[in-house]
N, C-alpha and C. Protein backbone atom coordinates (compact mmCIF):
# COMPACT_ATOMS: atom_id res chain seq x y z
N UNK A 1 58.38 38.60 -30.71
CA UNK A 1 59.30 38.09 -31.72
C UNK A 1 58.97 36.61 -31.99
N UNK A 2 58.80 36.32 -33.20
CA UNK A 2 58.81 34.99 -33.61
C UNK A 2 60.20 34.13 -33.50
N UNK A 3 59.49 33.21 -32.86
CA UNK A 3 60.98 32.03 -32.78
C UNK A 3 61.33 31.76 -33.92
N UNK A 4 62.67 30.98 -33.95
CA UNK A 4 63.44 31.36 -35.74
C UNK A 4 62.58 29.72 -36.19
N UNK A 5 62.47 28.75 -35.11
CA UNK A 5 62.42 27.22 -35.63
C UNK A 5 60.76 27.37 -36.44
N UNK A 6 60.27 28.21 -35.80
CA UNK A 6 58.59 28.51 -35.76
C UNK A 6 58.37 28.97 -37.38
N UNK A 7 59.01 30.02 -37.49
CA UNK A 7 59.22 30.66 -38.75
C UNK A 7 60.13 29.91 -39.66
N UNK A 8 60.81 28.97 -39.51
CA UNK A 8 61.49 28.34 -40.73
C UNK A 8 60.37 27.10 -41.06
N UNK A 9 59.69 26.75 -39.89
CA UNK A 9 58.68 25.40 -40.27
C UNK A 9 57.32 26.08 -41.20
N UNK A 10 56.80 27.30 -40.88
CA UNK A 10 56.35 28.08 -41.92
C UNK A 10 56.36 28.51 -43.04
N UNK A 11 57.77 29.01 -43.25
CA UNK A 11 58.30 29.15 -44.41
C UNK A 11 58.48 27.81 -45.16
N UNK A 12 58.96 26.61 -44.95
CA UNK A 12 58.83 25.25 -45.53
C UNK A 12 57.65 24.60 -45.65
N UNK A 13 56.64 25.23 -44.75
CA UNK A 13 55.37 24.84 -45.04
C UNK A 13 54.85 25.75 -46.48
N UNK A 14 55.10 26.48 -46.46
CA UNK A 14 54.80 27.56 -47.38
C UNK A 14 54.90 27.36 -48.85
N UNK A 15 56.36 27.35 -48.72
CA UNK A 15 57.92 27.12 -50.20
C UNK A 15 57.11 25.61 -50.27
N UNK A 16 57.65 24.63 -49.43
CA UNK A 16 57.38 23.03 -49.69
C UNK A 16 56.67 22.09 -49.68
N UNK A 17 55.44 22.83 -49.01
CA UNK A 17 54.46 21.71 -48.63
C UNK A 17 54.53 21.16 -47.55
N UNK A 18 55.41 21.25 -46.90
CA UNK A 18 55.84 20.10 -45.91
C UNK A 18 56.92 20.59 -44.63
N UNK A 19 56.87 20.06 -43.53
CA UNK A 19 57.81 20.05 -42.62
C UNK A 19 59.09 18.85 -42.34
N UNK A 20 59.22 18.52 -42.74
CA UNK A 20 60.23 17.42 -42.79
C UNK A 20 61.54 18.35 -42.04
N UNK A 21 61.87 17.71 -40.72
CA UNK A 21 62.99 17.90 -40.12
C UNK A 21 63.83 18.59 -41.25
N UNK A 22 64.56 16.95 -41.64
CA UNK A 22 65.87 17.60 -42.58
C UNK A 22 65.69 18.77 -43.63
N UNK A 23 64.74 18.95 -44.71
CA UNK A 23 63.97 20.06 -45.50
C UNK A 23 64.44 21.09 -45.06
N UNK A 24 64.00 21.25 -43.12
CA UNK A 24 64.28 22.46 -42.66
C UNK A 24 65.16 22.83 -42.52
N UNK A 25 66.03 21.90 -41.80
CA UNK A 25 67.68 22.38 -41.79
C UNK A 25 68.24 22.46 -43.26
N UNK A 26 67.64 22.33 -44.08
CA UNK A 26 68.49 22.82 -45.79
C UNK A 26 68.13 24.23 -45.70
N UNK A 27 66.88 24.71 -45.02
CA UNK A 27 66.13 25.86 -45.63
C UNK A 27 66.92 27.06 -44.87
N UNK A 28 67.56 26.63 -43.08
CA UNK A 28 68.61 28.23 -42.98
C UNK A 28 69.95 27.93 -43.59
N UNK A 29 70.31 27.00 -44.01
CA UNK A 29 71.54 27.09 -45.10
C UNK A 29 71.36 27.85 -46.36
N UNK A 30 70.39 27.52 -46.87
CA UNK A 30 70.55 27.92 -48.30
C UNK A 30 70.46 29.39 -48.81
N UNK A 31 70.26 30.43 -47.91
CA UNK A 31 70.44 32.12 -48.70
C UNK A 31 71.78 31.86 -48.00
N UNK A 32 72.21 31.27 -46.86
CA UNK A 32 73.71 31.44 -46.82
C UNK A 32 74.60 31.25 -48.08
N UNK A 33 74.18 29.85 -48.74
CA UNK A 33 74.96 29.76 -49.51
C UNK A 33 75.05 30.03 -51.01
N UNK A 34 74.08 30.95 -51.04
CA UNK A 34 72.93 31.64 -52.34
C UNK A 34 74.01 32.96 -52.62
N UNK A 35 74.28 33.40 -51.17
CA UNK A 35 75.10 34.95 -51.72
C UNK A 35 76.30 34.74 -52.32
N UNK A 36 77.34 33.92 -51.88
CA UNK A 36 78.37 33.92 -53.01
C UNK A 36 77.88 34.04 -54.20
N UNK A 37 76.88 33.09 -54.73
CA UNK A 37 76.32 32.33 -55.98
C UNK A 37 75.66 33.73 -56.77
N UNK A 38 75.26 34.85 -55.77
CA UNK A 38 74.49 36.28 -56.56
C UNK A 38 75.81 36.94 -56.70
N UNK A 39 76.33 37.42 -56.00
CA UNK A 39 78.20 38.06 -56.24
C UNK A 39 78.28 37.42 -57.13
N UNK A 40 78.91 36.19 -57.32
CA UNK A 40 79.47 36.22 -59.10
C UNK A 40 78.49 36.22 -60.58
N UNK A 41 77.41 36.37 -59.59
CA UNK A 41 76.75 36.12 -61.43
C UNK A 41 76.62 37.94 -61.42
N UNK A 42 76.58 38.77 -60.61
CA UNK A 42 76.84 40.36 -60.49
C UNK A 42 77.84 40.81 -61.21
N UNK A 43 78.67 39.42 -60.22
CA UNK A 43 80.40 40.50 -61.33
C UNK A 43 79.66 40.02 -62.46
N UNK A 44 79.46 39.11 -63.00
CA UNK A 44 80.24 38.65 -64.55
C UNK A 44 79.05 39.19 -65.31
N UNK A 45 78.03 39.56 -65.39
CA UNK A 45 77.39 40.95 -65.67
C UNK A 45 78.07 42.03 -66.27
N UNK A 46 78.53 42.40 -64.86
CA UNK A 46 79.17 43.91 -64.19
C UNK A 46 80.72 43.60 -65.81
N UNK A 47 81.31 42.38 -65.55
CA UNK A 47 82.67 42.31 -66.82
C UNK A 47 82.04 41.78 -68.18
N UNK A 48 80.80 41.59 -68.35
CA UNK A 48 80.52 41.32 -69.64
C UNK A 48 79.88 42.55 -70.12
N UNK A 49 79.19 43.16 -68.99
CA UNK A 49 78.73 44.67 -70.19
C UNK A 49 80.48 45.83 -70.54
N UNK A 50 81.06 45.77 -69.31
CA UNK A 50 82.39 46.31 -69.56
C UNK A 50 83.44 46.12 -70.14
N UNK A 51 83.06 44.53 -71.03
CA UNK A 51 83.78 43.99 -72.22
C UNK A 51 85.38 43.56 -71.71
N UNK A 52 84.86 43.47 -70.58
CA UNK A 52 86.79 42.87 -70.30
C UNK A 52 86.63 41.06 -70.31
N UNK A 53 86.86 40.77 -71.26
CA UNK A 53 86.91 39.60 -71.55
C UNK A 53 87.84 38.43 -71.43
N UNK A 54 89.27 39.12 -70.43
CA UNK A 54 90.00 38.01 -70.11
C UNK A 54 89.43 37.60 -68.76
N UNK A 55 89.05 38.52 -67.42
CA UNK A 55 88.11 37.76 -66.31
C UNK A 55 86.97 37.10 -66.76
N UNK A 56 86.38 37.39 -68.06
CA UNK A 56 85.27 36.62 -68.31
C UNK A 56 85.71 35.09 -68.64
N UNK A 57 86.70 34.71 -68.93
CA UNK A 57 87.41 33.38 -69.30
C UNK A 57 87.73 32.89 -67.90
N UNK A 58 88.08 33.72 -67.39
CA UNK A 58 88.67 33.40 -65.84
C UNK A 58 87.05 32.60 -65.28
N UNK A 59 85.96 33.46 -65.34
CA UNK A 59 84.66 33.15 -64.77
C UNK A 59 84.06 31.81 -65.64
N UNK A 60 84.44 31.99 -66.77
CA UNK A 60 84.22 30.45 -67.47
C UNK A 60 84.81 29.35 -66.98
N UNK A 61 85.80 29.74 -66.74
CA UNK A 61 86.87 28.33 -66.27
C UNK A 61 86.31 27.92 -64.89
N UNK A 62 86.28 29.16 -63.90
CA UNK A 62 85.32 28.58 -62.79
C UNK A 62 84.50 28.15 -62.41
N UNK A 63 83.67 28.30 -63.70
CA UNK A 63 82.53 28.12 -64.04
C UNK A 63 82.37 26.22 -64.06
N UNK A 64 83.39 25.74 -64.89
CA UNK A 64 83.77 24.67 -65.79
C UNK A 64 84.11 23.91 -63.84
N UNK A 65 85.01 24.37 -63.47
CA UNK A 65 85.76 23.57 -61.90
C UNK A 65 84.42 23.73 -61.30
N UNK A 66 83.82 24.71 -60.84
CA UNK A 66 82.43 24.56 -59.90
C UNK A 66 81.58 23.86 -60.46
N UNK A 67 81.30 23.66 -61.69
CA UNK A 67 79.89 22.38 -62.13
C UNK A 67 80.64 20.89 -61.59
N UNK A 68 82.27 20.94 -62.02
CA UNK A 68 82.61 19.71 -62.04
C UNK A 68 82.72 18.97 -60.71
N UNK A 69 82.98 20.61 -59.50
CA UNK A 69 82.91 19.63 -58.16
C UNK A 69 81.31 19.67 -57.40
N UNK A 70 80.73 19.92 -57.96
CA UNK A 70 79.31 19.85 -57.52
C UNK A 70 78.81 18.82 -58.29
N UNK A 71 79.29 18.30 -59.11
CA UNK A 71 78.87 16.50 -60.06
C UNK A 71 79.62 15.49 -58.91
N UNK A 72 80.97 16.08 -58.69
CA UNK A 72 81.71 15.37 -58.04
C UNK A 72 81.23 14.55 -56.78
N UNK A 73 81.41 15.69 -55.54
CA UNK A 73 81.27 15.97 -54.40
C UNK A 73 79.50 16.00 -54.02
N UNK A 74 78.99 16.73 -54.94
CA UNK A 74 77.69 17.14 -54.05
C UNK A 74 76.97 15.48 -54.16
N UNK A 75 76.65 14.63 -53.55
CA UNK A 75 75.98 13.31 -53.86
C UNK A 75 75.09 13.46 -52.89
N UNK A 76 74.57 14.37 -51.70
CA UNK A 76 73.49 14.64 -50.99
C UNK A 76 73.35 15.94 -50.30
N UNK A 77 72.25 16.32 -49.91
CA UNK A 77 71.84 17.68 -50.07
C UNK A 77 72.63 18.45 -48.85
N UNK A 78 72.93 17.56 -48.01
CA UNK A 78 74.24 18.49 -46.87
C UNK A 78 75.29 19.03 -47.52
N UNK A 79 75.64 17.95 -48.30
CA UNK A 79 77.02 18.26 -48.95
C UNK A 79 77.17 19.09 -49.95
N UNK A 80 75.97 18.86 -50.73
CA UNK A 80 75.77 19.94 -51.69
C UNK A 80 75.68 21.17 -51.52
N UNK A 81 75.37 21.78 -50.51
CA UNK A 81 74.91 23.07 -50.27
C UNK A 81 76.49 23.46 -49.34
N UNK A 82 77.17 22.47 -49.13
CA UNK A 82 78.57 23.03 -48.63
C UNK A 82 79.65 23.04 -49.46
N UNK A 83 79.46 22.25 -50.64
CA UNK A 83 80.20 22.33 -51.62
C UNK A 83 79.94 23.62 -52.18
N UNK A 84 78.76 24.16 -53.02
CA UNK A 84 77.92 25.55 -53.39
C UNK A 84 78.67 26.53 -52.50
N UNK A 85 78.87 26.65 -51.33
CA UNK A 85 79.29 27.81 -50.71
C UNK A 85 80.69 27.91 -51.27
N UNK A 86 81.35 27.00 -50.71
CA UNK A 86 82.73 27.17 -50.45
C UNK A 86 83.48 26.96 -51.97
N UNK A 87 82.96 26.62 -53.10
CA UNK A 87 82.86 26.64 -54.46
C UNK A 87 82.64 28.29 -54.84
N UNK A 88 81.28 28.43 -54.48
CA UNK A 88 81.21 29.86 -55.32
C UNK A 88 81.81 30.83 -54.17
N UNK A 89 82.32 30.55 -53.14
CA UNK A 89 83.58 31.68 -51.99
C UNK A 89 84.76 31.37 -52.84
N UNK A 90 85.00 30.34 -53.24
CA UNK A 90 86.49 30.46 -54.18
C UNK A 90 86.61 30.97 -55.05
N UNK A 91 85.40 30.80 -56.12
CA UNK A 91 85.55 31.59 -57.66
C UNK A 91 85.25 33.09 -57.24
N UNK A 92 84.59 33.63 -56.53
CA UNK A 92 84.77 34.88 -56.03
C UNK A 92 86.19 35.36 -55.71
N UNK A 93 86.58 35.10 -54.86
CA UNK A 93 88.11 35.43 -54.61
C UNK A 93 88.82 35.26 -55.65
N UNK A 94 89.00 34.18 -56.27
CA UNK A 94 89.22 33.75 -57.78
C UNK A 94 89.44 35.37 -58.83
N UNK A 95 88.56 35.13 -58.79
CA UNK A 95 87.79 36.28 -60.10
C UNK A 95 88.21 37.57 -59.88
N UNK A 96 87.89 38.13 -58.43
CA UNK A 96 88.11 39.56 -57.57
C UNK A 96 89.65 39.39 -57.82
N UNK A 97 90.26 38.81 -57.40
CA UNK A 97 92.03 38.67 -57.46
C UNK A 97 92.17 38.77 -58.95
N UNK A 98 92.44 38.32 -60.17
CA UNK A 98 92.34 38.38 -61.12
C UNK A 98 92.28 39.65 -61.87
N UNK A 99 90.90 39.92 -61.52
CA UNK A 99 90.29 41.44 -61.93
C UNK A 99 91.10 42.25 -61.11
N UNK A 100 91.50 42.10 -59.93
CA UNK A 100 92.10 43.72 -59.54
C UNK A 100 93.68 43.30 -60.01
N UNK A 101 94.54 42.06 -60.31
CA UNK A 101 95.94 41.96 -60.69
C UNK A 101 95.81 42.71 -62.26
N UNK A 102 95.07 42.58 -63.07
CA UNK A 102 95.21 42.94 -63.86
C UNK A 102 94.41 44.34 -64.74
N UNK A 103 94.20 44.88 -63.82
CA UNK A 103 93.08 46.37 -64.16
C UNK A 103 94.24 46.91 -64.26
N UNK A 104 93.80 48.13 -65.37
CA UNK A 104 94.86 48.80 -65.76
C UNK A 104 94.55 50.57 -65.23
N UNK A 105 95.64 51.04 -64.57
CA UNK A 105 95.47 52.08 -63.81
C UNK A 105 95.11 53.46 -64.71
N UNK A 106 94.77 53.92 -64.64
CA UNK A 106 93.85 55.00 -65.15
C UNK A 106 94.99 55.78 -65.56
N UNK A 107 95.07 56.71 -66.72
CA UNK A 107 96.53 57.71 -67.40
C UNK A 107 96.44 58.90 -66.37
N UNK A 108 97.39 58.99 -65.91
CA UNK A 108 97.40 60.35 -65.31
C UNK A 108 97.82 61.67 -66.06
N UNK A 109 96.89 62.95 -65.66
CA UNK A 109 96.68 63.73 -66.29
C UNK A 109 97.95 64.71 -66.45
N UNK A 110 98.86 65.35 -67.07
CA UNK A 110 100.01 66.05 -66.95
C UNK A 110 99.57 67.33 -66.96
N UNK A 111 100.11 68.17 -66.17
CA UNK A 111 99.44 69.94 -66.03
C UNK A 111 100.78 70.64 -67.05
């Protein structure tokens, strides 16, 4: 088994050119904080081909608060990538809550 430090200085050698300590420690953060960021661009896909267009406003607006606290907040690359998570973990929950308060339950069939 490859050691994980062995294989991340590889992989940054690879991706970056370079080994730089800090580089590396960005490099096991960042698919952490990548998957929220694929979940919502999935949903809003998933509600723009299905034409429900009031969560799509919902995903705009989050859209609008997550750029603004990542201008805000993110001013170096630690912070940035903890802002990114816990930003796109909110508009997820956000969005998911939203979309299931207001889905409309399917007609039931009368025999």
């Amino acid at each position: 088994m490859i050691p994980r430090r062995a294989l991340t200085a590889a992989l940054g050698c690879l991706l970056l050119s370079r080994t730089d300590p800090t580089v590396l420690s960005l490099l096991n953060r960042f698919p952490v904080a990548m998957i929220p960021v694929g979940l919502l661009q999935a949903a809003s896909v998933y509600l723009l081909a299905s034409r429900r267009f009031a969560p799509c406003l919902v995903y705009g607006a989050c859209g609008v608060v997550y750029a603004g606290a990542l201008t805000w907040w993110g001013r170096d690359a630690q912070t940035l990538l903890t802002v990114i998570q816990i930003g796109a973990t909110a508009a997820v929950v956000v969005l998911g809550s939203f979309t299931l308060l207001t889905r409309k339950s399917a007609p039931r069939k009368s025999e």
